[in-house]
N, C-alpha and C. Protein backbone atom coordinates (compact mmCIF):
# COMPACT_ATOMS: atom_id res chain seq x y z
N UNK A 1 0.84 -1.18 0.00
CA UNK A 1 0.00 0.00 0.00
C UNK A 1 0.89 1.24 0.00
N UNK A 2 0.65 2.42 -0.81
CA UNK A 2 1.03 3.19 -1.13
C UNK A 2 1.20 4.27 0.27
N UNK A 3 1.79 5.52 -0.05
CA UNK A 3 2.07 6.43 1.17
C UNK A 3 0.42 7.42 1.01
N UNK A 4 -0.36 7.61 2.37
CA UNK A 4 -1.50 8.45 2.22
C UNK A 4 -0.82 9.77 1.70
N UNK A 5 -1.24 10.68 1.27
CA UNK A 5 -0.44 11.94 1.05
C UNK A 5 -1.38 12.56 2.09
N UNK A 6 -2.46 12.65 2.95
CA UNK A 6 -3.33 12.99 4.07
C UNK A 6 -1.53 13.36 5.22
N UNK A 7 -0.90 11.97 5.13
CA UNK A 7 -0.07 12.08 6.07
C UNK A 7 1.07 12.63 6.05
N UNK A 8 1.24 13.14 5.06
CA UNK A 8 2.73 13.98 4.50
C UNK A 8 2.27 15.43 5.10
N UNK A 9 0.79 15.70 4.95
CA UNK A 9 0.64 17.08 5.52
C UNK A 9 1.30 18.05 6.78
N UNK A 10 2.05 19.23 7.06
CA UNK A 10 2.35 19.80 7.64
C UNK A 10 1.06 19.82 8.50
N UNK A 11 1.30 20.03 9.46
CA UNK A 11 0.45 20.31 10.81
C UNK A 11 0.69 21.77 11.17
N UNK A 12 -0.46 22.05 11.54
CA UNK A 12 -0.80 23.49 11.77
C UNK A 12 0.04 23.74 12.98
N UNK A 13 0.42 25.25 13.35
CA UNK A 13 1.60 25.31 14.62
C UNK A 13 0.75 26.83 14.97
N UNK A 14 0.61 26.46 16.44
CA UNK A 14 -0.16 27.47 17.21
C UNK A 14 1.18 29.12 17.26
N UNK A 15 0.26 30.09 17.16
CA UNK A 15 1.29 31.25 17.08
C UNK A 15 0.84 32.05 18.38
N UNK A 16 1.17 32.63 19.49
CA UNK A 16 1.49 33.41 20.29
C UNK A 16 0.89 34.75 20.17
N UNK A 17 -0.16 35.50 20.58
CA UNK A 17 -0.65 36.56 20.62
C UNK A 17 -0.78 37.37 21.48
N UNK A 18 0.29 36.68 22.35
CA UNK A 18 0.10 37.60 24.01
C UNK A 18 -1.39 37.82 24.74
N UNK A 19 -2.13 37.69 24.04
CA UNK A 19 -3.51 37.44 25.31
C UNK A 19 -4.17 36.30 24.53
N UNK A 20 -3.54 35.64 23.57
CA UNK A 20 -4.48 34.01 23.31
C UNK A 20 -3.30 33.53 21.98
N UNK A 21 -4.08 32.75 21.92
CA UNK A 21 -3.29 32.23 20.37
C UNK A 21 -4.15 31.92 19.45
N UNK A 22 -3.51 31.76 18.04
CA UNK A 22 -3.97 31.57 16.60
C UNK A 22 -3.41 30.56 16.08
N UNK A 23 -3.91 29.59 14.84
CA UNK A 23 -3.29 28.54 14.28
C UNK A 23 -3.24 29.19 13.11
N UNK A 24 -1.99 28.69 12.47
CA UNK A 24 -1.55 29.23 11.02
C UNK A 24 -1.28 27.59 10.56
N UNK A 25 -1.51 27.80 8.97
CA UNK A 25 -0.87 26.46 8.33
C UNK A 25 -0.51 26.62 6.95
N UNK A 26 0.10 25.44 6.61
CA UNK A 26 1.18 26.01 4.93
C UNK A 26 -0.35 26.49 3.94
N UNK A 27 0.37 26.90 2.91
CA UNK A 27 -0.65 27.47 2.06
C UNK A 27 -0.10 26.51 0.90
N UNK A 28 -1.17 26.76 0.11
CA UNK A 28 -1.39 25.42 -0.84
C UNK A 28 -1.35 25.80 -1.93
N UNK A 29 -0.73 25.63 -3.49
CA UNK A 29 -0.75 26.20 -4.55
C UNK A 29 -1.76 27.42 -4.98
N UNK A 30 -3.00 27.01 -4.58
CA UNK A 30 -3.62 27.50 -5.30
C UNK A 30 -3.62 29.31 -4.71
N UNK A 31 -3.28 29.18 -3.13
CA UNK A 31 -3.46 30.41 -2.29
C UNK A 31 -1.84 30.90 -2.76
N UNK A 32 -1.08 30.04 -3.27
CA UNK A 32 0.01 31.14 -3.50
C UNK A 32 -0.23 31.81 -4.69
N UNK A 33 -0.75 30.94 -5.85
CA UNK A 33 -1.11 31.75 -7.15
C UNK A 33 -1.66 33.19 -6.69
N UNK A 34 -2.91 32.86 -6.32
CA UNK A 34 -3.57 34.10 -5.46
C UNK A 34 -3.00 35.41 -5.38
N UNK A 35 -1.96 34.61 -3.94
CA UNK A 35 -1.56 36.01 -3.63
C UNK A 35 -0.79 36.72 -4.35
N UNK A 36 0.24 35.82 -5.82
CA UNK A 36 1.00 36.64 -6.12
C UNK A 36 0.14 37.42 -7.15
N UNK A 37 -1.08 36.60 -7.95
CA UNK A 37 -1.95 37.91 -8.50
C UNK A 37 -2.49 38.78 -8.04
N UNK A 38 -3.15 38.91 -6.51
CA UNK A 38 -3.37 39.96 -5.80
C UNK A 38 -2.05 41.03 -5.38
N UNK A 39 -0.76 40.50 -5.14
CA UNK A 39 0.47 41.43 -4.78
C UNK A 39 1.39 41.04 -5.75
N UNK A 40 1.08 41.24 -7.17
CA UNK A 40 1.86 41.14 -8.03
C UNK A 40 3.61 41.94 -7.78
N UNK A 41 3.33 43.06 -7.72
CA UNK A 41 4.69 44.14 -7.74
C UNK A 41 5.00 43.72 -6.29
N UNK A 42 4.65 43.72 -5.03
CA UNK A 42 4.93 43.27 -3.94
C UNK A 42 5.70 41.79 -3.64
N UNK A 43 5.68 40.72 -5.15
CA UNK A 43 6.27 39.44 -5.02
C UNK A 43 7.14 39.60 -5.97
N UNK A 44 7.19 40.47 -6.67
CA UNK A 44 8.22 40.23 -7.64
C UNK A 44 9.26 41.28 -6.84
N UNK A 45 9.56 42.49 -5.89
CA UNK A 45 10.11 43.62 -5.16
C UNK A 45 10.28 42.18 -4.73
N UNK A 46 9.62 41.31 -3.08
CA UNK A 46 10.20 40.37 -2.53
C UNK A 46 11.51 39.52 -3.36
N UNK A 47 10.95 38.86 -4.27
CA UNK A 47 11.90 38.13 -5.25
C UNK A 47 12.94 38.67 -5.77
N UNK A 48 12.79 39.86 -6.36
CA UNK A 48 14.21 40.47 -6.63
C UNK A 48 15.03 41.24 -5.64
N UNK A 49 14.51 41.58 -4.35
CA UNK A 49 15.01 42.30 -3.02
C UNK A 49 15.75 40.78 -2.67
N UNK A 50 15.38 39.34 -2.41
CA UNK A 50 15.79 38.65 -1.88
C UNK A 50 17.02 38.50 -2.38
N UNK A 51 17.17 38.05 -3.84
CA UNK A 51 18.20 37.98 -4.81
C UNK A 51 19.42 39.04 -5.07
N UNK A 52 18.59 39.99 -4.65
CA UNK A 52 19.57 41.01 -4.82
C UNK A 52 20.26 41.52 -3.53
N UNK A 53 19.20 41.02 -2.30
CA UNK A 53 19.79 41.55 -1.04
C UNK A 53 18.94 43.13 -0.72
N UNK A 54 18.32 43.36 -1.80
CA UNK A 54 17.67 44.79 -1.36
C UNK A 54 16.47 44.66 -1.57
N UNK A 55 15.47 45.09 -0.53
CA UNK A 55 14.04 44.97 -0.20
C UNK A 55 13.25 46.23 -0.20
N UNK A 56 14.25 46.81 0.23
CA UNK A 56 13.67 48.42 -0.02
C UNK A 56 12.12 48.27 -0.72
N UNK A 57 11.92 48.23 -1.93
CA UNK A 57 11.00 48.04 -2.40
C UNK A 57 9.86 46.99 -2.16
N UNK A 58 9.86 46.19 -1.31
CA UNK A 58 8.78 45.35 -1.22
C UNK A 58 8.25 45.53 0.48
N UNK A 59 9.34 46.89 0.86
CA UNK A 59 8.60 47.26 2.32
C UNK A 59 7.44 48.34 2.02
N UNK A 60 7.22 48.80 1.32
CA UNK A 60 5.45 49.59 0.82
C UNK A 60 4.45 48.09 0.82
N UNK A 61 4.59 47.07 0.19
CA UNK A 61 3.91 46.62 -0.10
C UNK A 61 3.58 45.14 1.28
N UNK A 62 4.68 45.03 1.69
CA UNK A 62 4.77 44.39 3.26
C UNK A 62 3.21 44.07 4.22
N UNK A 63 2.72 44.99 4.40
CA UNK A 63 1.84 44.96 5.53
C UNK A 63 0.42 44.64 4.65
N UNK A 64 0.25 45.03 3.73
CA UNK A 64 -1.04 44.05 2.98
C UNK A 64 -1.13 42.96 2.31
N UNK A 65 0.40 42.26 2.52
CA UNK A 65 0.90 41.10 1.44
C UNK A 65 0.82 40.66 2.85
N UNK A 66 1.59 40.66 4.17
CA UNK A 66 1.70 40.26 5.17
C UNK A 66 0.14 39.50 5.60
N UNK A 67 -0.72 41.11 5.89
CA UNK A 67 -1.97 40.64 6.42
C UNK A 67 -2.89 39.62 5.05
N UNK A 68 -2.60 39.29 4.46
CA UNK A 68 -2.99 38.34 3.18
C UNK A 68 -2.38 37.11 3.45
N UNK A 69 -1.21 36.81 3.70
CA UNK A 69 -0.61 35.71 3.92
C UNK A 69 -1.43 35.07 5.02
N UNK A 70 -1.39 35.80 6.38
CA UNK A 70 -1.61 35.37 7.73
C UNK A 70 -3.21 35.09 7.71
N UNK A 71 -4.02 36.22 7.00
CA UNK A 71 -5.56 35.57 6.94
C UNK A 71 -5.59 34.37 5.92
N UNK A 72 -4.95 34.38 5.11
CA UNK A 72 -5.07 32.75 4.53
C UNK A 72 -4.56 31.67 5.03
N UNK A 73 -3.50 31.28 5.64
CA UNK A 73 -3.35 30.59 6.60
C UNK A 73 -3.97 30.18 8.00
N UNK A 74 -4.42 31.43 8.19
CA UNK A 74 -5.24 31.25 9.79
C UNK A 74 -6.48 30.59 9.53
N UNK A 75 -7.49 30.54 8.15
CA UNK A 75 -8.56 30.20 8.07
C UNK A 75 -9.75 31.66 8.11
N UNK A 76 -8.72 33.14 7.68
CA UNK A 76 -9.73 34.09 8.24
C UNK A 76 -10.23 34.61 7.10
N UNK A 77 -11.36 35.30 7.30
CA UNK A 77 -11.92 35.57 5.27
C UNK A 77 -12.85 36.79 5.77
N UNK A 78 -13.70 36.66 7.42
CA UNK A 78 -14.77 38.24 7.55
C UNK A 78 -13.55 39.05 7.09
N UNK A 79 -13.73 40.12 6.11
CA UNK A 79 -13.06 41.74 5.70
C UNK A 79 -12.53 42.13 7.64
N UNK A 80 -13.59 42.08 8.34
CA UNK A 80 -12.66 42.85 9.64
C UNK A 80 -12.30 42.23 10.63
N UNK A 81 -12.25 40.65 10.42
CA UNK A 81 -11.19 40.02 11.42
C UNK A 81 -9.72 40.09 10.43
N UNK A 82 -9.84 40.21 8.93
CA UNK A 82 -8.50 40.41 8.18
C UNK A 82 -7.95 41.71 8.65
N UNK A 83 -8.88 42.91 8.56
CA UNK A 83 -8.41 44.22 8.97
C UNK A 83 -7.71 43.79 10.72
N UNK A 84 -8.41 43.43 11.24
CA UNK A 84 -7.85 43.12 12.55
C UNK A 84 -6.39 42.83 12.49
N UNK A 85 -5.93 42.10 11.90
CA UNK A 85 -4.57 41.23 11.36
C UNK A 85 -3.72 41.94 11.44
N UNK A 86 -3.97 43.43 10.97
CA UNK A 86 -2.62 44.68 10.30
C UNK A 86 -2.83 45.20 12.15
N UNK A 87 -3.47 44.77 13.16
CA UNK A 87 -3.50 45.11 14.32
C UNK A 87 -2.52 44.54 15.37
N UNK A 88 -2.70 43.09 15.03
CA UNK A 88 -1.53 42.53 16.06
C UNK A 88 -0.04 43.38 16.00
N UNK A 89 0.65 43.27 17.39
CA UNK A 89 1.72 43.60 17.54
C UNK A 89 2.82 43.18 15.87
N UNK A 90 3.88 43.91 15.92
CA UNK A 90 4.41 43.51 14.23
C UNK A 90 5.16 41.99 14.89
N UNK A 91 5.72 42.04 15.97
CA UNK A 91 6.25 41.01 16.20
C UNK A 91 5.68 39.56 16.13
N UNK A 92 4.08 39.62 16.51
CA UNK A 92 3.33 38.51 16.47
C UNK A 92 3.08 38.17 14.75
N UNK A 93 2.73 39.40 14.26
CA UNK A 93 2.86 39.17 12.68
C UNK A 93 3.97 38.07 11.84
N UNK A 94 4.93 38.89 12.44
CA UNK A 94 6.42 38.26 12.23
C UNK A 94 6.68 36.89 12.44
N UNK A 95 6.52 36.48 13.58
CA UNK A 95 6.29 34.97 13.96
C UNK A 95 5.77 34.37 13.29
N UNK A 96 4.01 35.20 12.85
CA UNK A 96 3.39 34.21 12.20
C UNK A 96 3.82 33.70 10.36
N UNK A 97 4.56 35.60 9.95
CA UNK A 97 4.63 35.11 8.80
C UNK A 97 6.34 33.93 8.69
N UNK A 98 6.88 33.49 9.79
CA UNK A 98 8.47 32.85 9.92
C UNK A 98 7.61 31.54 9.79
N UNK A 99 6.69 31.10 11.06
CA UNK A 99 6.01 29.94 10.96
C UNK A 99 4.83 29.79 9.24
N UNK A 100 4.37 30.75 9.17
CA UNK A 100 3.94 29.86 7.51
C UNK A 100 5.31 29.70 6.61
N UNK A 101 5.99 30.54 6.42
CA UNK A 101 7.17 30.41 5.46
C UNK A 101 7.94 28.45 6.01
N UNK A 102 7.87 28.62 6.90
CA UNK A 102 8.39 27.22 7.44
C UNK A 102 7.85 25.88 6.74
N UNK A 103 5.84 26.24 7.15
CA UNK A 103 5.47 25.28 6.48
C UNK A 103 5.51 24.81 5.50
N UNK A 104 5.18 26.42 4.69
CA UNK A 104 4.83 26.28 3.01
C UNK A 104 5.88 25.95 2.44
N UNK A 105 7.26 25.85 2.71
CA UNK A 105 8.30 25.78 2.08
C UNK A 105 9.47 25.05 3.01
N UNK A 106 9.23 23.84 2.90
CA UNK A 106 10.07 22.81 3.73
C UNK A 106 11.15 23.06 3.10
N UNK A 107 11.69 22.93 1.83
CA UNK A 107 12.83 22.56 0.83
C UNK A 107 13.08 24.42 0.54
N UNK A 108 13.31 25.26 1.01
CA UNK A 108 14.04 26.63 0.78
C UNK A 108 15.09 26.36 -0.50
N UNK A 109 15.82 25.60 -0.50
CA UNK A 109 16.92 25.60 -1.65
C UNK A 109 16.05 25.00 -3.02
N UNK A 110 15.33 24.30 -2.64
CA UNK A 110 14.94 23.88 -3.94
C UNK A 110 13.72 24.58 -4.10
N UNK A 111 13.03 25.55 -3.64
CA UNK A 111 12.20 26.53 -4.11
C UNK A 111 13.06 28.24 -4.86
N UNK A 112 14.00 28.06 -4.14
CA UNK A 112 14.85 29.31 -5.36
C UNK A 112 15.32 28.86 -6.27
N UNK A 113 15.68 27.54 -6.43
CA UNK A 113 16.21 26.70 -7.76
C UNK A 113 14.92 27.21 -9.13
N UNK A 114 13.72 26.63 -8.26
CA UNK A 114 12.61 26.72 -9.23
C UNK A 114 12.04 27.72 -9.77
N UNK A 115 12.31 28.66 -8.71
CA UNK A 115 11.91 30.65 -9.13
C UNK A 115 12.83 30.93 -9.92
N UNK A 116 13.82 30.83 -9.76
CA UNK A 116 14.93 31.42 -10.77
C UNK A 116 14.76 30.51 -12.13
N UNK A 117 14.81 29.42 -12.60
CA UNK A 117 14.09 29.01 -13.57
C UNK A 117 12.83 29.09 -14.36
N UNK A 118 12.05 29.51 -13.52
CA UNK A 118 10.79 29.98 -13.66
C UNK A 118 10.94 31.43 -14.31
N UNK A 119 11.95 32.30 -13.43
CA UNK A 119 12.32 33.34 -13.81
C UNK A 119 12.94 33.40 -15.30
N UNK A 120 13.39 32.98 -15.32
CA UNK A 120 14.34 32.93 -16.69
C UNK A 120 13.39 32.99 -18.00
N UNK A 121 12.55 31.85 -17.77
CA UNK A 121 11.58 31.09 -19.14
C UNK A 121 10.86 32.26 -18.90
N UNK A 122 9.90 32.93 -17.81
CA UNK A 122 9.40 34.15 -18.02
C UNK A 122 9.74 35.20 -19.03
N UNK A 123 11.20 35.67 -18.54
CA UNK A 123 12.55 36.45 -19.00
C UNK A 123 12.26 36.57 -20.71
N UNK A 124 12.48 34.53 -21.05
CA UNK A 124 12.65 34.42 -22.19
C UNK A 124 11.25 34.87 -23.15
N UNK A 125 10.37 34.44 -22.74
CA UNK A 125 8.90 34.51 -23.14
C UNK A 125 9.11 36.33 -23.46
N UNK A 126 9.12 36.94 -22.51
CA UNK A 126 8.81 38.29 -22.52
C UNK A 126 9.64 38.76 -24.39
N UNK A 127 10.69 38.29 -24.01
CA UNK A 127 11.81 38.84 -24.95
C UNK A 127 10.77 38.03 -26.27
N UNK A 128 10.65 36.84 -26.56
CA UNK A 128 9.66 36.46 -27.47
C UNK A 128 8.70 37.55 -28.33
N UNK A 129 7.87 37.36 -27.13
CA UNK A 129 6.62 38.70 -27.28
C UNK A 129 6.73 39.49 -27.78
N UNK A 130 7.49 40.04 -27.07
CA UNK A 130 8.45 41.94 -27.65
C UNK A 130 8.83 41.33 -29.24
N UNK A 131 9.45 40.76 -29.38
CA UNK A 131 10.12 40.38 -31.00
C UNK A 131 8.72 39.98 -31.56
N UNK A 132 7.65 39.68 -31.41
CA UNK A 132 7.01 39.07 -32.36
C UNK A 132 5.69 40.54 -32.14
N UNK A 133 5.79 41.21 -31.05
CA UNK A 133 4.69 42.85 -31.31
C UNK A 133 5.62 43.90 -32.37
N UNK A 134 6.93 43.68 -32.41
CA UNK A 134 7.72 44.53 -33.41
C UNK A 134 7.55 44.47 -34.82
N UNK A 135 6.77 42.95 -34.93
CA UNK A 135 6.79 42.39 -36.23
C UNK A 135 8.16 41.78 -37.10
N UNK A 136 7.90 41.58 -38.12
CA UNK A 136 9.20 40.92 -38.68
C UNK A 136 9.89 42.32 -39.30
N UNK A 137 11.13 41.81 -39.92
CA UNK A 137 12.13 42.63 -39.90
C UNK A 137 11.89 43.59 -41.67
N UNK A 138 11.81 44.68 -41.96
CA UNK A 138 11.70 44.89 -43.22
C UNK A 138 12.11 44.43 -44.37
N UNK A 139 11.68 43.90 -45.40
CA UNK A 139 12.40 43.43 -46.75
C UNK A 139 13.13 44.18 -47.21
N UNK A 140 14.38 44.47 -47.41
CA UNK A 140 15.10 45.39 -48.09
C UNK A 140 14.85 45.67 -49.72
N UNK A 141 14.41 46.64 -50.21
CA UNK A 141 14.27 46.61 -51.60
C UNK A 141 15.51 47.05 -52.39
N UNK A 142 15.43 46.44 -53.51
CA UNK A 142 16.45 46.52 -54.43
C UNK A 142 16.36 47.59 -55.79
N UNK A 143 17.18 48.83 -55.67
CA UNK A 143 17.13 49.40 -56.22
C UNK A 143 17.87 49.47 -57.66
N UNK A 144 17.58 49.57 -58.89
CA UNK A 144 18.23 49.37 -59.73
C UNK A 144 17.24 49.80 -61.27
């Protein structure tokens, strides 16, 4: 008999709120698609701040990518228990967003392997596009 994949699942890990606690748990393809179409410029600033070492740019976009992460993980969706979210202390935030990053991404090395590849074929595609909205190249005519 085969392995359940039920049992491979990460288990939810209680987070610390100083007057109670919250459960957070990994997020699942479909909630990462999500968020990076909801915080498009905010994941790509993350992604290239990481790579590059400079974040500068993905701290504007931080605290609503943040409170997005943590209400999808927690199980939260009312509009003002999410607003609530950008309320907790930043530190409890913090925790919570260290503990989903944990879950969602057991293998860290082999998830930048795959972005940066991912990146690339993007890269390449784009450059595609652009060459084929320019159109083809003019026929030179022959004068004579």
């Amino acid at each position: 008999m085969g392995v359940k994949i039920s049992e491979l699942l990460p288990k939810p890990v209680d987070v610390d709120a100083g007057t109670g606690t919250f459960q957070v748990r990994a997020l699942n393809m479909k909630e990462l698609v999500q968020l990076i179409l909801d915080h498009r410029d905010g994941m790509v600033a993350l992604f290239d701040g990481g790579m590059g070492g400079d974040l500068s740019r993905f701290v504007d976009e931080a605290p609503d990518l943040a409170r997005d992460i943590i209400a999808l993980s927690a199980g939260v969706s009312d509009p003002e228990e999410v607003e609530a979210i950008e309320q907790l202390p930043g530190t409890v935030q913090l925790v919570a967003m260290l503990e989903i990053w944990r879950l969602t991404v057991p293998q860290p090395k082999k998830l930048i392997e795959l972005l940066s590849a991912l990146r690339t074929q993007v890269e390449k595609a784009k450059v595609v596009a652009e060459n084929q909205k320019a159109g083809p190249p003019p026929i030179p005519t022959v004068k004579g």
